[in-house]
Structure formats: C-alpha cells, structure tokens
C-alpha atoms as a PDB file:
ATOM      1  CA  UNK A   1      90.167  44.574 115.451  1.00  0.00           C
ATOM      2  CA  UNK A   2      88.893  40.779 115.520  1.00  0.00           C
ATOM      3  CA  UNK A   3      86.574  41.682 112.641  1.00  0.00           C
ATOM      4  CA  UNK A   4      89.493  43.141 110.833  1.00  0.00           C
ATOM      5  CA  UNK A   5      91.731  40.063 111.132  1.00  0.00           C
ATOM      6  CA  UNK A   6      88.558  37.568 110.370  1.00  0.00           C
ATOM      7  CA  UNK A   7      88.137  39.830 107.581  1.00  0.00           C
ATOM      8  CA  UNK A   8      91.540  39.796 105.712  1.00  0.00           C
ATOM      9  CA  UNK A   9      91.859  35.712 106.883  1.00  0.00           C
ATOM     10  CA  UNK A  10      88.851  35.048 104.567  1.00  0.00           C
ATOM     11  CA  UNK A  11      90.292  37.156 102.337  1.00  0.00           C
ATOM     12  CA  UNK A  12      93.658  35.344 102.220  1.00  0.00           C
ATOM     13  CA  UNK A  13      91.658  31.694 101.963  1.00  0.00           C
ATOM     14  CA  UNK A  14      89.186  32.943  99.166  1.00  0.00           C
ATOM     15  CA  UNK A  15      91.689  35.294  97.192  1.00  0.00           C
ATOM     16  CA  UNK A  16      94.912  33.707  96.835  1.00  0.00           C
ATOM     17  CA  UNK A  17      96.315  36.448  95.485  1.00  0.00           C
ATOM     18  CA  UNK A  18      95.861  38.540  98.569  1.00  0.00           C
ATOM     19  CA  UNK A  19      97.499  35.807 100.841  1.00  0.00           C
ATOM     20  CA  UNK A  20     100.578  36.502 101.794  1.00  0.00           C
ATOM     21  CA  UNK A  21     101.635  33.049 103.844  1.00  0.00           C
ATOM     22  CA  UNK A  22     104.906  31.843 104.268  1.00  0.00           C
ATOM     23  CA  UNK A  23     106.822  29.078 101.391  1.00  0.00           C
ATOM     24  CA  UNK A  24     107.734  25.231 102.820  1.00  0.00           C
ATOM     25  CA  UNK A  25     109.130  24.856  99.416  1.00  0.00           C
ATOM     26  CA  UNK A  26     108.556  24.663  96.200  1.00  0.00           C
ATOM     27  CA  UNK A  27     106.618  20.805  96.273  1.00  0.00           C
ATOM     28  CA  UNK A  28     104.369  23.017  99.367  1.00  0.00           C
ATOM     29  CA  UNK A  29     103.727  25.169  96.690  1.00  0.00           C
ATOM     30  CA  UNK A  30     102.459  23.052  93.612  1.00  0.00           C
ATOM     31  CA  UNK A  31     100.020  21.319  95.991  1.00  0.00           C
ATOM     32  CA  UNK A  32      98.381  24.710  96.531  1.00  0.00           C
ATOM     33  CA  UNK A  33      98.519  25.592  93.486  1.00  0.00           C
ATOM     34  CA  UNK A  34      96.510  22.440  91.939  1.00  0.00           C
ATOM     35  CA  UNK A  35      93.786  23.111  94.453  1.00  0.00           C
ATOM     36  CA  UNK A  36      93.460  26.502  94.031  1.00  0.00           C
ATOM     37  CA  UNK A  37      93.097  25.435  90.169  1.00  0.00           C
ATOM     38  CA  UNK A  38      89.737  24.594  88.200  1.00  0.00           C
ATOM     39  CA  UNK A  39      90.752  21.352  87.699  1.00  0.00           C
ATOM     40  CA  UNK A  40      89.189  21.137  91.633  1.00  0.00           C
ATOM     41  CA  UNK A  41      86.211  22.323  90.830  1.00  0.00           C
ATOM     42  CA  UNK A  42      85.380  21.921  94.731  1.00  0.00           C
ATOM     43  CA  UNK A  43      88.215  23.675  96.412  1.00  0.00           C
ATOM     44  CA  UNK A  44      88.487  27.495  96.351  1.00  0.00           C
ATOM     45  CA  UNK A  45      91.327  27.977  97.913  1.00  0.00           C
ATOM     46  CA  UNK A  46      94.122  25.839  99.746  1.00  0.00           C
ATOM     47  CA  UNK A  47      96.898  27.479 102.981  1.00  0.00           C
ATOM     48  CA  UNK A  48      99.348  25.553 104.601  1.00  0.00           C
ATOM     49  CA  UNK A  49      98.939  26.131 108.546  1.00  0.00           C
ATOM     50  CA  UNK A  50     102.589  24.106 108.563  1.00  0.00           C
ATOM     51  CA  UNK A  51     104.460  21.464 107.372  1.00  0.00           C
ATOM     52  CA  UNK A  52     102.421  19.225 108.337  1.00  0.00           C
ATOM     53  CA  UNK A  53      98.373  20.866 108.129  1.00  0.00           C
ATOM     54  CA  UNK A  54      96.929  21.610 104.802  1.00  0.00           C
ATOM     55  CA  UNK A  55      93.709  23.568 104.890  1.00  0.00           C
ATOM     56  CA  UNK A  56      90.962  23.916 101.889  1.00  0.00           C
ATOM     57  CA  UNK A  57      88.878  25.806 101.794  1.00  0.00           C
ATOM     58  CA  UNK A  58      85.279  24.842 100.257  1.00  0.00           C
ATOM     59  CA  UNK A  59      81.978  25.584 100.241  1.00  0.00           C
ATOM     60  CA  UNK A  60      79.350  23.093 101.980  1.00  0.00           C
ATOM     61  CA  UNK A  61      77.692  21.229  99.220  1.00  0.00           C
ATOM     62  CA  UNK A  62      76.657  17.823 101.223  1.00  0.00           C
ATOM     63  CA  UNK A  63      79.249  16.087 100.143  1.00  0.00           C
ATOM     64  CA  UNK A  64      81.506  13.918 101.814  1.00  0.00           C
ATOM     65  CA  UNK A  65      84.465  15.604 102.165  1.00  0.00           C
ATOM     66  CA  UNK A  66      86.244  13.107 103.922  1.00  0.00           C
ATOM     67  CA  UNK A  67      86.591  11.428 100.852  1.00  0.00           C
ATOM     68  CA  UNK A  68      87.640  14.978  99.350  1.00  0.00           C
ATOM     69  CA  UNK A  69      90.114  15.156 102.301  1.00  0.00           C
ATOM     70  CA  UNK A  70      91.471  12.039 101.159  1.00  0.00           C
ATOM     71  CA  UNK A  71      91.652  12.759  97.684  1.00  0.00           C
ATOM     72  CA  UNK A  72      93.923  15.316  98.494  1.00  0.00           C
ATOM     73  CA  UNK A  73      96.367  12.916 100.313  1.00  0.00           C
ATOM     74  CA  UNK A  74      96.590  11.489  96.984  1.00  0.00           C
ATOM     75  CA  UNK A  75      97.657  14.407  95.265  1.00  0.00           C
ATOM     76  CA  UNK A  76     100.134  15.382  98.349  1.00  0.00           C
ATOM     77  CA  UNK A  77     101.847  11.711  97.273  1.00  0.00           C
ATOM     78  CA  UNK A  78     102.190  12.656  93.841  1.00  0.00           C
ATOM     79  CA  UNK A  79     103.772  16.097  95.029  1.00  0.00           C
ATOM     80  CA  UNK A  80     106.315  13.513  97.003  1.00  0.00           C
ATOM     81  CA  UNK A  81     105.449  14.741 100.351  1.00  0.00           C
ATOM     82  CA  UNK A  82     104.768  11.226 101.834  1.00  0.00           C
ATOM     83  CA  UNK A  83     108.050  11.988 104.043  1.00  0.00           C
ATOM     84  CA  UNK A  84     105.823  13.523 106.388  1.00  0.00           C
ATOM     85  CA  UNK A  85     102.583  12.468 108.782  1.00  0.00           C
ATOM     86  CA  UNK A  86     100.298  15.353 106.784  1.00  0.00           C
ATOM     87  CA  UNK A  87      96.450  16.378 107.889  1.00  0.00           C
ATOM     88  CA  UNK A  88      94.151  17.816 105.464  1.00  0.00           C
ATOM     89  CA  UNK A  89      91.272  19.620 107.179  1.00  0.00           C
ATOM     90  CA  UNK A  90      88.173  20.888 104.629  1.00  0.00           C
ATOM     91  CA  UNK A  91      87.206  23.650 105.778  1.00  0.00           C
ATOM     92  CA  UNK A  92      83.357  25.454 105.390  1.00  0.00           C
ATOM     93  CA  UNK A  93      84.312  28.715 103.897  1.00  0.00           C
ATOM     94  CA  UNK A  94      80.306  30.308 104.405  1.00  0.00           C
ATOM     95  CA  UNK A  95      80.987  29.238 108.267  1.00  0.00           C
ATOM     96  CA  UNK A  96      83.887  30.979 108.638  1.00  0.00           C
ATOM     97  CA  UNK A  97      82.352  34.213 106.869  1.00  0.00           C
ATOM     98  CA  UNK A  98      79.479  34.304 108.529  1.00  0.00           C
ATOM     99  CA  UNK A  99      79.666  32.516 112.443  1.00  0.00           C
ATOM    100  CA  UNK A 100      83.732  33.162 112.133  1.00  0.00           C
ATOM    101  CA  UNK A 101      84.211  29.758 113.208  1.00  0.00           C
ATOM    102  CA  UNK A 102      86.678  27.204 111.502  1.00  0.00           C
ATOM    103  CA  UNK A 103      84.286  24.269 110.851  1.00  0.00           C
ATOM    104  CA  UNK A 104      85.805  21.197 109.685  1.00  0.00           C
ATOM    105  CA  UNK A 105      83.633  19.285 107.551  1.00  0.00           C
ATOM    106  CA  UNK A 106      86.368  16.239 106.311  1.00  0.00           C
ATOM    107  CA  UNK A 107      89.602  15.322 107.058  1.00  0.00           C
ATOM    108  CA  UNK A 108      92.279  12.567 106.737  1.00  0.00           C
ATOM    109  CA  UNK A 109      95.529  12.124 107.998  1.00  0.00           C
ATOM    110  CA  UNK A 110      98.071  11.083 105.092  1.00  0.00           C
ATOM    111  CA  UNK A 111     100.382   8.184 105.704  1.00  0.00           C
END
C-alpha cells in the first residue's frame, strides 16, 4: 500500500495533470502554473503542501538550487503573494522515485 501511495505521489509531482491537490486561489494557481511551464526549463512540476510551502520538483543537475529556490521567491512576488512568510523547497524528483525519500536539494524562505 506504501508503494501504491509513493507511486501515485510521483505521479501527481511529475504529471500535473494527474494531481488532483487542493486550490489556495487563483494567484496559488498561476505560480504553479509558470513552473510547471517550459519557460522553467528546470522545474518539472510544482504542488503547494499549504499556504505557506511550495514544492518543485526537479531533477539533480549540480546546480545550485538554492539560488533556483530563490528565484522562485521572485516569481511568488510578482504573483503578489508577499502577504505571507512562504518556503520553497526543491525537491530531487530521481530520489524520491527511486530511495522514496523527499530530498531537499535548495530552499529559501520568501520575505
């Protein structure tokens, strides 16, 4: 049953699609949908956790994706979401795949 859930989490992170998370509004919304764009050539996929975690999904190029992490603050400003204390966590998709482990491999804390 673990398996199953792992399974159809990836699934949700790597096929939007497929995901069937819950709406914090329509600004929520458009920052997903710009990272789950090409114009982010590195993200694959983005989830809210809440209101206040933002989760992309990438995978590990040896970059730093604290500076990606941050980057995305920038484009949670121009969403107008600076009302709110938001994380980003980036996210090693092949890690959670294969060790099913949530490995964080940037994040920032937008202000």
């Amino acid at each position: 049953m673990k398996k199953v859930i792992l399974i159809l989490l990836c699934l949700s992170l790597a096929v939007p699609a497929l995901a069937a998370v819950e709406s914090y509004g329509e600004k929520y919304d458009k920052v997903v949908e710009i990272f789950q764009s090409l114009d982010e050539e590195d993200a694959l996929d983005a989830i809210w956790d809440s209101e206040t975690l933002l989760k992309i999904g990438v995978f590990d190029h040896d970059k730093d994706y604290t500076n990606y992490a941050s980057h995305a603050c920038d484009v949670i400003k121009e969403q107008e979401l600076e009302d709110k204390e938001i994380m980003v966590q980036v996210i090693d998709l092949s890690q959670l795949i294969q060790a099913e482990e949530w490995k964080v491999l940037g994040e920032a804390v937008c202000r």
